[in-house]
Structures are given as C-alpha cells and as structure tokens.
ModelCIF file with pLDDT and N, C-alpha, C, O atoms, coordinates in Angstrom:
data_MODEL
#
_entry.id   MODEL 
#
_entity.id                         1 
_entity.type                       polymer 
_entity.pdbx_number_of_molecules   1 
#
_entity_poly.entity_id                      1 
_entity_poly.type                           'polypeptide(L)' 
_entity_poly.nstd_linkage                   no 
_entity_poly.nstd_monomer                   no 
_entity_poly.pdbx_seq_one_letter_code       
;(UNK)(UNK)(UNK)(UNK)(UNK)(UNK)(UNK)(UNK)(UNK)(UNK)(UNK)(UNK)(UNK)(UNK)(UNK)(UNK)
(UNK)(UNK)(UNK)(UNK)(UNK)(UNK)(UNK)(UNK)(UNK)(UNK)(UNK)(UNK)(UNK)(UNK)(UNK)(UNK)
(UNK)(UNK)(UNK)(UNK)(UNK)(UNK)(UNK)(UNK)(UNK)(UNK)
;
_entity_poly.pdbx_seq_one_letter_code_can   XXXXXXXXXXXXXXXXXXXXXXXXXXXXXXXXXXXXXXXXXX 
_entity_poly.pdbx_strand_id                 A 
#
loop_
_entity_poly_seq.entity_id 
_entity_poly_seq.num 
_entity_poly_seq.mon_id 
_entity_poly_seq.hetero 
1 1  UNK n 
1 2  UNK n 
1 3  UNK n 
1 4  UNK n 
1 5  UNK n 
1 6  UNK n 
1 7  UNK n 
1 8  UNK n 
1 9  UNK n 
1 10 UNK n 
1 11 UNK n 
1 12 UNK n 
1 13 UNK n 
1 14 UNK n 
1 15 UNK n 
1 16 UNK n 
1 17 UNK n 
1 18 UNK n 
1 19 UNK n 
1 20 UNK n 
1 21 UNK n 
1 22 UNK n 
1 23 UNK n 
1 24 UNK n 
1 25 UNK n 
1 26 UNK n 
1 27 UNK n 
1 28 UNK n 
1 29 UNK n 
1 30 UNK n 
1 31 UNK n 
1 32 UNK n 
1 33 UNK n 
1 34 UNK n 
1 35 UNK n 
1 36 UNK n 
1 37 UNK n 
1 38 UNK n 
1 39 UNK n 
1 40 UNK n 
1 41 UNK n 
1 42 UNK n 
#
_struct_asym.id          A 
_struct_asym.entity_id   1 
#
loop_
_ma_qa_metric.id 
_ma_qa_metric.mode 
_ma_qa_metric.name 
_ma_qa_metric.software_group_id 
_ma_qa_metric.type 
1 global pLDDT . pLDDT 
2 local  pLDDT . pLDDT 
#
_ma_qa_metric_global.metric_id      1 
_ma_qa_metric_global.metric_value   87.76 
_ma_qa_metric_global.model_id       1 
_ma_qa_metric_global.ordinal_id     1 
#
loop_
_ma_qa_metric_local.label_asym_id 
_ma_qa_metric_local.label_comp_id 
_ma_qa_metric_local.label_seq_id 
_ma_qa_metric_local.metric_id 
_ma_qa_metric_local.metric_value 
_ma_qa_metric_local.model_id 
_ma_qa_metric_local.ordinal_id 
A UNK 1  2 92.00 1 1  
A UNK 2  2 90.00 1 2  
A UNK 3  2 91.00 1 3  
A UNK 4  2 91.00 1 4  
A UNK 5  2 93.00 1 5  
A UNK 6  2 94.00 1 6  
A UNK 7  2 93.00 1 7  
A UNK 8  2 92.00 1 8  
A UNK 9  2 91.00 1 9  
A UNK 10 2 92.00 1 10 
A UNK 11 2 90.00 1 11 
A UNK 12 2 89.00 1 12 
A UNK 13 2 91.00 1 13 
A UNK 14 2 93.00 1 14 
A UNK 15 2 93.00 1 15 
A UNK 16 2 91.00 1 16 
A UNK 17 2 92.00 1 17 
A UNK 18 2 90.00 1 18 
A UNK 19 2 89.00 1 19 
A UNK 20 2 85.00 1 20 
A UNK 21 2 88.00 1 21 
A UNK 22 2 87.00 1 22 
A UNK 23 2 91.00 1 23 
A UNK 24 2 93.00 1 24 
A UNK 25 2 92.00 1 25 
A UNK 26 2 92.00 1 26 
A UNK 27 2 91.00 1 27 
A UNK 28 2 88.00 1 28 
A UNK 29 2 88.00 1 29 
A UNK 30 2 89.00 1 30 
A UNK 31 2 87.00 1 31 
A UNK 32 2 84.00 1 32 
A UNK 33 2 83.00 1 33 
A UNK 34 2 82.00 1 34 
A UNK 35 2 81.00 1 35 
A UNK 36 2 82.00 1 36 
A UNK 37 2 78.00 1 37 
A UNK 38 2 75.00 1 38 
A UNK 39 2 71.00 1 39 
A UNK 40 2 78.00 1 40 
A UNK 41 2 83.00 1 41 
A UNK 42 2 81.00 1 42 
#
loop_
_atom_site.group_PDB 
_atom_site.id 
_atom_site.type_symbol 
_atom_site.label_atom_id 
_atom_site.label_alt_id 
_atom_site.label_comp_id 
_atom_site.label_asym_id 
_atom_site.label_entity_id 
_atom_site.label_seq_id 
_atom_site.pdbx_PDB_ins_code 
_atom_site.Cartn_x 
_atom_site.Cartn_y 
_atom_site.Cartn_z 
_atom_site.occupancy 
_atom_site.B_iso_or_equiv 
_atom_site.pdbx_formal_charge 
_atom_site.auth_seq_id 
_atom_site.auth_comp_id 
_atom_site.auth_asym_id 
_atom_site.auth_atom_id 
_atom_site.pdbx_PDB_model_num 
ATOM 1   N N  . UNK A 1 1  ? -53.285 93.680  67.450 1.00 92.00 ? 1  UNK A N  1 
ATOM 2   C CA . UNK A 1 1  ? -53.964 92.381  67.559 1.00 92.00 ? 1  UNK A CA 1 
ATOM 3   C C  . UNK A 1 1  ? -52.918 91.280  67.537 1.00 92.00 ? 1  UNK A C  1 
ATOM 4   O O  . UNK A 1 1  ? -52.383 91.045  66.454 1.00 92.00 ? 1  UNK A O  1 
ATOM 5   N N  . UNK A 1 2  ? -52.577 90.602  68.569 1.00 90.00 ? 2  UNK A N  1 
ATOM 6   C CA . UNK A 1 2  ? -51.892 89.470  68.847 1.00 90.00 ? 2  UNK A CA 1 
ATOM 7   C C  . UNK A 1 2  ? -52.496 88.056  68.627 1.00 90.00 ? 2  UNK A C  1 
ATOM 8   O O  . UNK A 1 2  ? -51.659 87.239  69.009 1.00 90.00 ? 2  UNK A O  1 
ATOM 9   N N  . UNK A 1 3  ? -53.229 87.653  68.323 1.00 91.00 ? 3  UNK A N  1 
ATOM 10  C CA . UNK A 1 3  ? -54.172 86.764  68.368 1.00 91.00 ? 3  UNK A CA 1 
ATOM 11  C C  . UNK A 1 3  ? -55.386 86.632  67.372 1.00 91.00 ? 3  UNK A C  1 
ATOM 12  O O  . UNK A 1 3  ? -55.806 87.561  66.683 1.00 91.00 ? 3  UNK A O  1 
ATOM 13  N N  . UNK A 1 4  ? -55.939 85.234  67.393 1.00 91.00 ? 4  UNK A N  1 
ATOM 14  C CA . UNK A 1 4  ? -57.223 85.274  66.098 1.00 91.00 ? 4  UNK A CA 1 
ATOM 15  C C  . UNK A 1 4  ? -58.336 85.904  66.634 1.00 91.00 ? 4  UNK A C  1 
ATOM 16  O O  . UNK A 1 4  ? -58.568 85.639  67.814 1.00 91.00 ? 4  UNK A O  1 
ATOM 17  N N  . UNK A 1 5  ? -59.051 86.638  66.090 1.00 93.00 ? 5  UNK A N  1 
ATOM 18  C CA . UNK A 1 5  ? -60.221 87.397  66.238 1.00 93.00 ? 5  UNK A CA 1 
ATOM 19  C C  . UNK A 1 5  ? -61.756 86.108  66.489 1.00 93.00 ? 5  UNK A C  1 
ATOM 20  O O  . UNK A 1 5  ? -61.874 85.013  65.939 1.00 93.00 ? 5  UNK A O  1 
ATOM 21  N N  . UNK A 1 6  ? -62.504 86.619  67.263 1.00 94.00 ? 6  UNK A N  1 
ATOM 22  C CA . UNK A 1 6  ? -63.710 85.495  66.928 1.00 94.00 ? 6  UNK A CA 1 
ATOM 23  C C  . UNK A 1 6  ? -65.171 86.487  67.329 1.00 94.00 ? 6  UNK A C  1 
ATOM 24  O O  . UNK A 1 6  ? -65.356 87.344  68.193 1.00 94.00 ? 6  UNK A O  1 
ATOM 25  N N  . UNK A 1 7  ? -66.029 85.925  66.294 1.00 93.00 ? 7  UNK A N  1 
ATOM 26  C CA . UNK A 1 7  ? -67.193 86.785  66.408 1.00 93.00 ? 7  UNK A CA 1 
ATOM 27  C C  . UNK A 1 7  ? -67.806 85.731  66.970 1.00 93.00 ? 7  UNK A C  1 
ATOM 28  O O  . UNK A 1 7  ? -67.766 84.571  66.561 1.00 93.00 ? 7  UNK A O  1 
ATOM 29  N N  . UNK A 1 8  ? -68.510 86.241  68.138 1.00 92.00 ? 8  UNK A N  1 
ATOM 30  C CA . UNK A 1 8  ? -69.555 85.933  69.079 1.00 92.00 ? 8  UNK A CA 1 
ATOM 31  C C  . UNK A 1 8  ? -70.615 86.466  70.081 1.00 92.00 ? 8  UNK A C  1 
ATOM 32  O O  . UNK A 1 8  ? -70.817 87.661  70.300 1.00 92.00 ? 8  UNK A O  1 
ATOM 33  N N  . UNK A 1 9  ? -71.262 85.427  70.659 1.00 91.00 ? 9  UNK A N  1 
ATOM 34  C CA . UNK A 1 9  ? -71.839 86.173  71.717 1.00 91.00 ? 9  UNK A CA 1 
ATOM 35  C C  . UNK A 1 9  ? -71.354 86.044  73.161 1.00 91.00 ? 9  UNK A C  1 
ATOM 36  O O  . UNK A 1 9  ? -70.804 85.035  73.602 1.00 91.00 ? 9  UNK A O  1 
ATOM 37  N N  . UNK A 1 10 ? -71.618 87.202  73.888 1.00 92.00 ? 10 UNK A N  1 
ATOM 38  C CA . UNK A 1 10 ? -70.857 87.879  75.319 1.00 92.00 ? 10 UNK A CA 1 
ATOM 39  C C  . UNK A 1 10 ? -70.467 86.495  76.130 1.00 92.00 ? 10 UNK A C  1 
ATOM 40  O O  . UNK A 1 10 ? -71.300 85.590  76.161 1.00 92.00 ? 10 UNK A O  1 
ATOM 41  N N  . UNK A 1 11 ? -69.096 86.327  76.836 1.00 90.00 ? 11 UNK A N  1 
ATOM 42  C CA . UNK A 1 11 ? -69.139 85.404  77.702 1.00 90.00 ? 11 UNK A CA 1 
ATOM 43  C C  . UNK A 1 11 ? -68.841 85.991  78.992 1.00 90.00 ? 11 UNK A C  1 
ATOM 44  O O  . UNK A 1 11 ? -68.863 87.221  79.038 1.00 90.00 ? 11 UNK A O  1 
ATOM 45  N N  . UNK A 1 12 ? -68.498 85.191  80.314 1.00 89.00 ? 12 UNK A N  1 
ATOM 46  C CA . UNK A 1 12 ? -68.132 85.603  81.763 1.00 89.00 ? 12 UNK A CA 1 
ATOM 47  C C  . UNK A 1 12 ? -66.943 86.384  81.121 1.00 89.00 ? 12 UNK A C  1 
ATOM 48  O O  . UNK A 1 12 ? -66.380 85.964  80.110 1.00 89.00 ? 12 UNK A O  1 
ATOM 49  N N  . UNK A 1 13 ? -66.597 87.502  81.732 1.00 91.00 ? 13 UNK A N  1 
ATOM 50  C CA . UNK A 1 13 ? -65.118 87.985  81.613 1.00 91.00 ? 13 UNK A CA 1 
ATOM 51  C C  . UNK A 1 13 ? -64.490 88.779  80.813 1.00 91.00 ? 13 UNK A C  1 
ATOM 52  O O  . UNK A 1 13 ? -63.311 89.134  80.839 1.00 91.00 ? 13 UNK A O  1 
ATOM 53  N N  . UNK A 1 14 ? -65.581 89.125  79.883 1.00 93.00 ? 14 UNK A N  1 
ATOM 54  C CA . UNK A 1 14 ? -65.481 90.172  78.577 1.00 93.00 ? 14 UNK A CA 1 
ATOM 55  C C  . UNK A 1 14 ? -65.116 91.498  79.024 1.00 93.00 ? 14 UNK A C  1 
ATOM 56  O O  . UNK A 1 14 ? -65.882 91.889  79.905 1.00 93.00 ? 14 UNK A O  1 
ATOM 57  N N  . UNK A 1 15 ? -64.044 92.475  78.662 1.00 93.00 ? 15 UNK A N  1 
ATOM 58  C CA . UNK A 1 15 ? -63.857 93.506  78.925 1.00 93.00 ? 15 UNK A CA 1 
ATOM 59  C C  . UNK A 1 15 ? -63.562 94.227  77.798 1.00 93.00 ? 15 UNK A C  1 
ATOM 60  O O  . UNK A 1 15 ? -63.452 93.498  76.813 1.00 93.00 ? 15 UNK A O  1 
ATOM 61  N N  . UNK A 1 16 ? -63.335 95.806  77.508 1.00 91.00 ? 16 UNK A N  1 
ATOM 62  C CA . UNK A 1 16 ? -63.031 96.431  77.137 1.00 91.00 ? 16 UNK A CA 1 
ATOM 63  C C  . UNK A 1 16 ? -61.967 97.706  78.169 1.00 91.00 ? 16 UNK A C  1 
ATOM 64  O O  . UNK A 1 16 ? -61.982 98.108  79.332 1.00 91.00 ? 16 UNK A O  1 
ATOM 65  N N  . UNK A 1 17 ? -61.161 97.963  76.964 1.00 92.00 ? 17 UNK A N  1 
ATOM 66  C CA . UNK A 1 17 ? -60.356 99.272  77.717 1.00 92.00 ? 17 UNK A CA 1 
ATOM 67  C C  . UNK A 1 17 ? -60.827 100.593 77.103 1.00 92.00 ? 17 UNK A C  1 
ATOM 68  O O  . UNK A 1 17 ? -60.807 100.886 75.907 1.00 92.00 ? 17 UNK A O  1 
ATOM 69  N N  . UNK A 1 18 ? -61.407 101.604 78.495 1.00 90.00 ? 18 UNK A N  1 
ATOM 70  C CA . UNK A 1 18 ? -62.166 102.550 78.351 1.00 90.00 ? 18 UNK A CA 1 
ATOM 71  C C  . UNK A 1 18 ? -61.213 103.688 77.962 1.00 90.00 ? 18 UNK A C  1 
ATOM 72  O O  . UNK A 1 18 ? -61.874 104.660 77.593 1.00 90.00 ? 18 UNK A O  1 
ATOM 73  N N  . UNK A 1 19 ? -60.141 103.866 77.924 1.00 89.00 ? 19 UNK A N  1 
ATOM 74  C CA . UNK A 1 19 ? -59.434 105.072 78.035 1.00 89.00 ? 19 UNK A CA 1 
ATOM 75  C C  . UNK A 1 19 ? -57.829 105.503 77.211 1.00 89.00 ? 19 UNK A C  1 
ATOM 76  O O  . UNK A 1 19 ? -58.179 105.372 76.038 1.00 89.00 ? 19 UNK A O  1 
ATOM 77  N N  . UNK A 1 20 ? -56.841 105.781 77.174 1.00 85.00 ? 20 UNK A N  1 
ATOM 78  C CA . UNK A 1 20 ? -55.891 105.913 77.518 1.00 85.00 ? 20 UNK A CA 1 
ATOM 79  C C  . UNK A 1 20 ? -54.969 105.559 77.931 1.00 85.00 ? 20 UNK A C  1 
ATOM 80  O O  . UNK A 1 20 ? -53.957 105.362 77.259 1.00 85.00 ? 20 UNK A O  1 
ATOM 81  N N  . UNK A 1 21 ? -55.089 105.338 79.451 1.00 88.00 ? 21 UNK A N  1 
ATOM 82  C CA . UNK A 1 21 ? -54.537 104.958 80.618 1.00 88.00 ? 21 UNK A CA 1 
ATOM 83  C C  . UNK A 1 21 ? -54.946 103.307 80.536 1.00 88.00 ? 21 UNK A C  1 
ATOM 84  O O  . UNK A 1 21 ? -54.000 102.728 81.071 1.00 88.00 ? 21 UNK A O  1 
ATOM 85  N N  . UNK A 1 22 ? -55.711 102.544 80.201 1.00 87.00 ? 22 UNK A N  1 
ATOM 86  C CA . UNK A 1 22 ? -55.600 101.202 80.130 1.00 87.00 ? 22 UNK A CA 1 
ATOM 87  C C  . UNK A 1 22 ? -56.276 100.509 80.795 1.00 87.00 ? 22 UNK A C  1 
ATOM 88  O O  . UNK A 1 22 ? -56.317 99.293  80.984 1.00 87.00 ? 22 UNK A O  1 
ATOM 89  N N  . UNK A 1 23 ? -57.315 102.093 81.479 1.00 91.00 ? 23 UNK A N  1 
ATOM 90  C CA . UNK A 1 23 ? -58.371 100.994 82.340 1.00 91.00 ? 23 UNK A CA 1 
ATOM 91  C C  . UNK A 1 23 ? -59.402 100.381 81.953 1.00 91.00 ? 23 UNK A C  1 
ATOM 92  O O  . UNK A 1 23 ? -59.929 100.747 80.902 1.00 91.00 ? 23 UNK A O  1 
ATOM 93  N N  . UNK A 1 24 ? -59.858 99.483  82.570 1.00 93.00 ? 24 UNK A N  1 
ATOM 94  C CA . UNK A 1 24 ? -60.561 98.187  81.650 1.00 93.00 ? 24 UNK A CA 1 
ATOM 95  C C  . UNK A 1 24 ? -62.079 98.422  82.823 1.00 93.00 ? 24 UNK A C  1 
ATOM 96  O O  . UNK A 1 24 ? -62.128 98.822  83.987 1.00 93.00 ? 24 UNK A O  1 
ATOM 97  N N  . UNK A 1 25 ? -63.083 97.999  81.936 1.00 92.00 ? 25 UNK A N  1 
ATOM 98  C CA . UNK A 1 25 ? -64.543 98.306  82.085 1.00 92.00 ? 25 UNK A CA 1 
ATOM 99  C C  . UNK A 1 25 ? -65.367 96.705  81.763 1.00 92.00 ? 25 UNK A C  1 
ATOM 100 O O  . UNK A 1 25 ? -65.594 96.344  80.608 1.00 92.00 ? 25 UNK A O  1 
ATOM 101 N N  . UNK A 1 26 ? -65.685 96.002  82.780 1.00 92.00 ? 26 UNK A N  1 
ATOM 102 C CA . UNK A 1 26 ? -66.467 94.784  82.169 1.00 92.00 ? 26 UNK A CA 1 
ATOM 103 C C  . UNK A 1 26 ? -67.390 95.193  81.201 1.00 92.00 ? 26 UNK A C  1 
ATOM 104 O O  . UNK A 1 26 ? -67.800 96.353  81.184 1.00 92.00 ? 26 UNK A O  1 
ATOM 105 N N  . UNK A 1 27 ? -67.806 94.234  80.278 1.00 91.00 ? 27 UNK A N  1 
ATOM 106 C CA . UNK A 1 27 ? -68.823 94.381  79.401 1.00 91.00 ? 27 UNK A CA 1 
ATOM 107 C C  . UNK A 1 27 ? -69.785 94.272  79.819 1.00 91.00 ? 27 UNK A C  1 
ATOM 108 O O  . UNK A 1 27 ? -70.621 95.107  79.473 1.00 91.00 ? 27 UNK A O  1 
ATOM 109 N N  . UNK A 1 28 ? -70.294 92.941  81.010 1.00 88.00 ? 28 UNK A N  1 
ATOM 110 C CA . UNK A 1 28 ? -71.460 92.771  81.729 1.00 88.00 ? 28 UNK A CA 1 
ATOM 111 C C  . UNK A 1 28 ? -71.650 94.551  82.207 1.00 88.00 ? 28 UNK A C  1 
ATOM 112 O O  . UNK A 1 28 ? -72.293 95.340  81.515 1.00 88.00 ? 28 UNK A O  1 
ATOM 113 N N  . UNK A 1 29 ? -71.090 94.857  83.250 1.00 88.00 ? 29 UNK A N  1 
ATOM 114 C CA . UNK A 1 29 ? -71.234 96.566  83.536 1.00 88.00 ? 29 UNK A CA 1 
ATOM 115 C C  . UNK A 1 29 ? -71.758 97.721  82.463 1.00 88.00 ? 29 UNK A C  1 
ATOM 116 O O  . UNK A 1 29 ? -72.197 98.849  82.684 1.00 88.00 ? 29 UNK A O  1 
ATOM 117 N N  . UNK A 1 30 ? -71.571 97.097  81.375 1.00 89.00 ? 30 UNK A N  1 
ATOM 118 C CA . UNK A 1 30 ? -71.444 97.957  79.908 1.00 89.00 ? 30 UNK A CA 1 
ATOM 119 C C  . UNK A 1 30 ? -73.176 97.705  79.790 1.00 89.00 ? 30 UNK A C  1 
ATOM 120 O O  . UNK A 1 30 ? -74.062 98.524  79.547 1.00 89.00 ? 30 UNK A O  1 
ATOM 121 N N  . UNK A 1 31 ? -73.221 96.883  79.944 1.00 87.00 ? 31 UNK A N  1 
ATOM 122 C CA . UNK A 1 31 ? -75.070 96.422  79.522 1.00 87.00 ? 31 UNK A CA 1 
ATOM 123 C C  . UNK A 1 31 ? -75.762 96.700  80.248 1.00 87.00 ? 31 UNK A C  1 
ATOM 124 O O  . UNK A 1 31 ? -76.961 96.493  80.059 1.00 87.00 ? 31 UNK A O  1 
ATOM 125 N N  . UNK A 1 32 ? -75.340 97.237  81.290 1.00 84.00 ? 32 UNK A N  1 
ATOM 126 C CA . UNK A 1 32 ? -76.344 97.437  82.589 1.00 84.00 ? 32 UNK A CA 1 
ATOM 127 C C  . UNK A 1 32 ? -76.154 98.845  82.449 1.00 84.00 ? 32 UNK A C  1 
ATOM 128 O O  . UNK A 1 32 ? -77.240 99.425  82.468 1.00 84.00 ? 32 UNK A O  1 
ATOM 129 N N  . UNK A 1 33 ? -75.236 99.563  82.323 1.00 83.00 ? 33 UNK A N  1 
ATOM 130 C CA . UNK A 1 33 ? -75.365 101.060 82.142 1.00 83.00 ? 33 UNK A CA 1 
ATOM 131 C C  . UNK A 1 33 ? -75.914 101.329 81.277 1.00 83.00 ? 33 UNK A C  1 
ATOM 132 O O  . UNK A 1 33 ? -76.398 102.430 81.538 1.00 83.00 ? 33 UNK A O  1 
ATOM 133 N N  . UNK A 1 34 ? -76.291 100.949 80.013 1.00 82.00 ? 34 UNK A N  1 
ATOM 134 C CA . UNK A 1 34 ? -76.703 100.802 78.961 1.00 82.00 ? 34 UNK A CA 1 
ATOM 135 C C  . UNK A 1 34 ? -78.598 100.449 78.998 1.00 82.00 ? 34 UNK A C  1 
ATOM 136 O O  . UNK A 1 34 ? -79.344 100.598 78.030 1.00 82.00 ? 34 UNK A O  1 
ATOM 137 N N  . UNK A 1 35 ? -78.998 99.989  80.326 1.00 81.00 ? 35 UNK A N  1 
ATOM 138 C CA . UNK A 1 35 ? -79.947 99.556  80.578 1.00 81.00 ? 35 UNK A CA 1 
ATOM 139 C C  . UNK A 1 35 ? -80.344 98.239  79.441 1.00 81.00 ? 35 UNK A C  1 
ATOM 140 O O  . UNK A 1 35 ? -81.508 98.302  79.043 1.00 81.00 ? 35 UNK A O  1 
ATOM 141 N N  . UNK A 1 36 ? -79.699 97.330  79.007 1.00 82.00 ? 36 UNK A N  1 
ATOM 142 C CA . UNK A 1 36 ? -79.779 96.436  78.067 1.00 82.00 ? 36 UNK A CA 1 
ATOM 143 C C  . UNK A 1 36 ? -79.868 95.713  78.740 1.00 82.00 ? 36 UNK A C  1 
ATOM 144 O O  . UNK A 1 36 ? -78.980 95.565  79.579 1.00 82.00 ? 36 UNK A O  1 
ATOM 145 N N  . UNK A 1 37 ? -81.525 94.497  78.702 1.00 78.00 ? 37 UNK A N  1 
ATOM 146 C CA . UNK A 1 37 ? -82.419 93.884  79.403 1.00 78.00 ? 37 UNK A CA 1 
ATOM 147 C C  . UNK A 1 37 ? -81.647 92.480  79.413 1.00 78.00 ? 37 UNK A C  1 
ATOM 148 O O  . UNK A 1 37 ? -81.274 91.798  78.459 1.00 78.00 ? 37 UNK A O  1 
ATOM 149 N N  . UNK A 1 38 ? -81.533 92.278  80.697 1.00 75.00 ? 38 UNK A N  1 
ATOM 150 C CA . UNK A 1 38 ? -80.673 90.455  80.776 1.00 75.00 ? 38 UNK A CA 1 
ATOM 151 C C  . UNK A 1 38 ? -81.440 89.727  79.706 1.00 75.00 ? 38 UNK A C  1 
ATOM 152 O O  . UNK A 1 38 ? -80.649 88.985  79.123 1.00 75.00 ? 38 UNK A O  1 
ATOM 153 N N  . UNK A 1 39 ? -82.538 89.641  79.255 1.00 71.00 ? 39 UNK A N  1 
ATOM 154 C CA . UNK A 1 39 ? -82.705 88.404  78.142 1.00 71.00 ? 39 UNK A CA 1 
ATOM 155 C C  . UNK A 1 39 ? -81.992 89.000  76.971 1.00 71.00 ? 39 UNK A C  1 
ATOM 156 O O  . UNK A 1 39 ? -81.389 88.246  76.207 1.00 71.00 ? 39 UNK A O  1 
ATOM 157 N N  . UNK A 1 40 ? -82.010 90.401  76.747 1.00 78.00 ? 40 UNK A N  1 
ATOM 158 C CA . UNK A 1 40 ? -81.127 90.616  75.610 1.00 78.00 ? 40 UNK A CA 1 
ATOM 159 C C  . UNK A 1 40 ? -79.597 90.451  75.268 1.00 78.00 ? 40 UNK A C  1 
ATOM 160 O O  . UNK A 1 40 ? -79.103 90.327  74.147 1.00 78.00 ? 40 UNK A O  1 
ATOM 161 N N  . UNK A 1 41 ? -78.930 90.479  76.544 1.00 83.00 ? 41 UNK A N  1 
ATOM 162 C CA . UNK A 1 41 ? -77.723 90.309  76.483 1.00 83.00 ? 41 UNK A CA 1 
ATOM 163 C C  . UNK A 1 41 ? -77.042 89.119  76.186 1.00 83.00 ? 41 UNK A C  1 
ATOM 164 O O  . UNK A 1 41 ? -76.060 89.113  75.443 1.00 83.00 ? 41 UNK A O  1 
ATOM 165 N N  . UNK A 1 42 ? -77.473 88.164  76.688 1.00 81.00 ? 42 UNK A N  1 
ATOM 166 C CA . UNK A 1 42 ? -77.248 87.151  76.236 1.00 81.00 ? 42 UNK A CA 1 
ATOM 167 C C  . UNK A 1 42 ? -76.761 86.592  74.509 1.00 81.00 ? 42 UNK A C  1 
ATOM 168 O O  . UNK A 1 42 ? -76.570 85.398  74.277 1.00 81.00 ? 42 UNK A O  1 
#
C-alpha cells in the first residue's frame, strides 16, 4: 500500500487485480457477473 486508503462507494474506473500475472478486471464488470442489480451498485 503506497497511498491513504478510503472507504467508499464504487466510482467510474474501479479495478481490481484478478491474478498473479497483474491482470486487472473492472469492478463495474465484477457486478454484472455477479448479477448485482444497477440500483444496487451504486
């Protein structure tokens, strides 16, 4: 962790790294595979 941490809710551009190798997975994508309903995501 390089930087201050902040708890919130999801913005444009949120990612996570899925793997290993360093590949990165939007979060929006994450909610939709997830079937997690657009009013909920928010």
């Amino acid at each position: 962790i390089k930087s201050d941490l902040t708890l919130r809710n999801p913005r444009q551009g949120d990612y996570f790294v899925v793997d290993a190798m360093g590949h990165k997975k939007k979060l929006s994508r994450h909610f939709i595979d997830k079937k997690i309903p657009c009013e909920e995501r928010a």
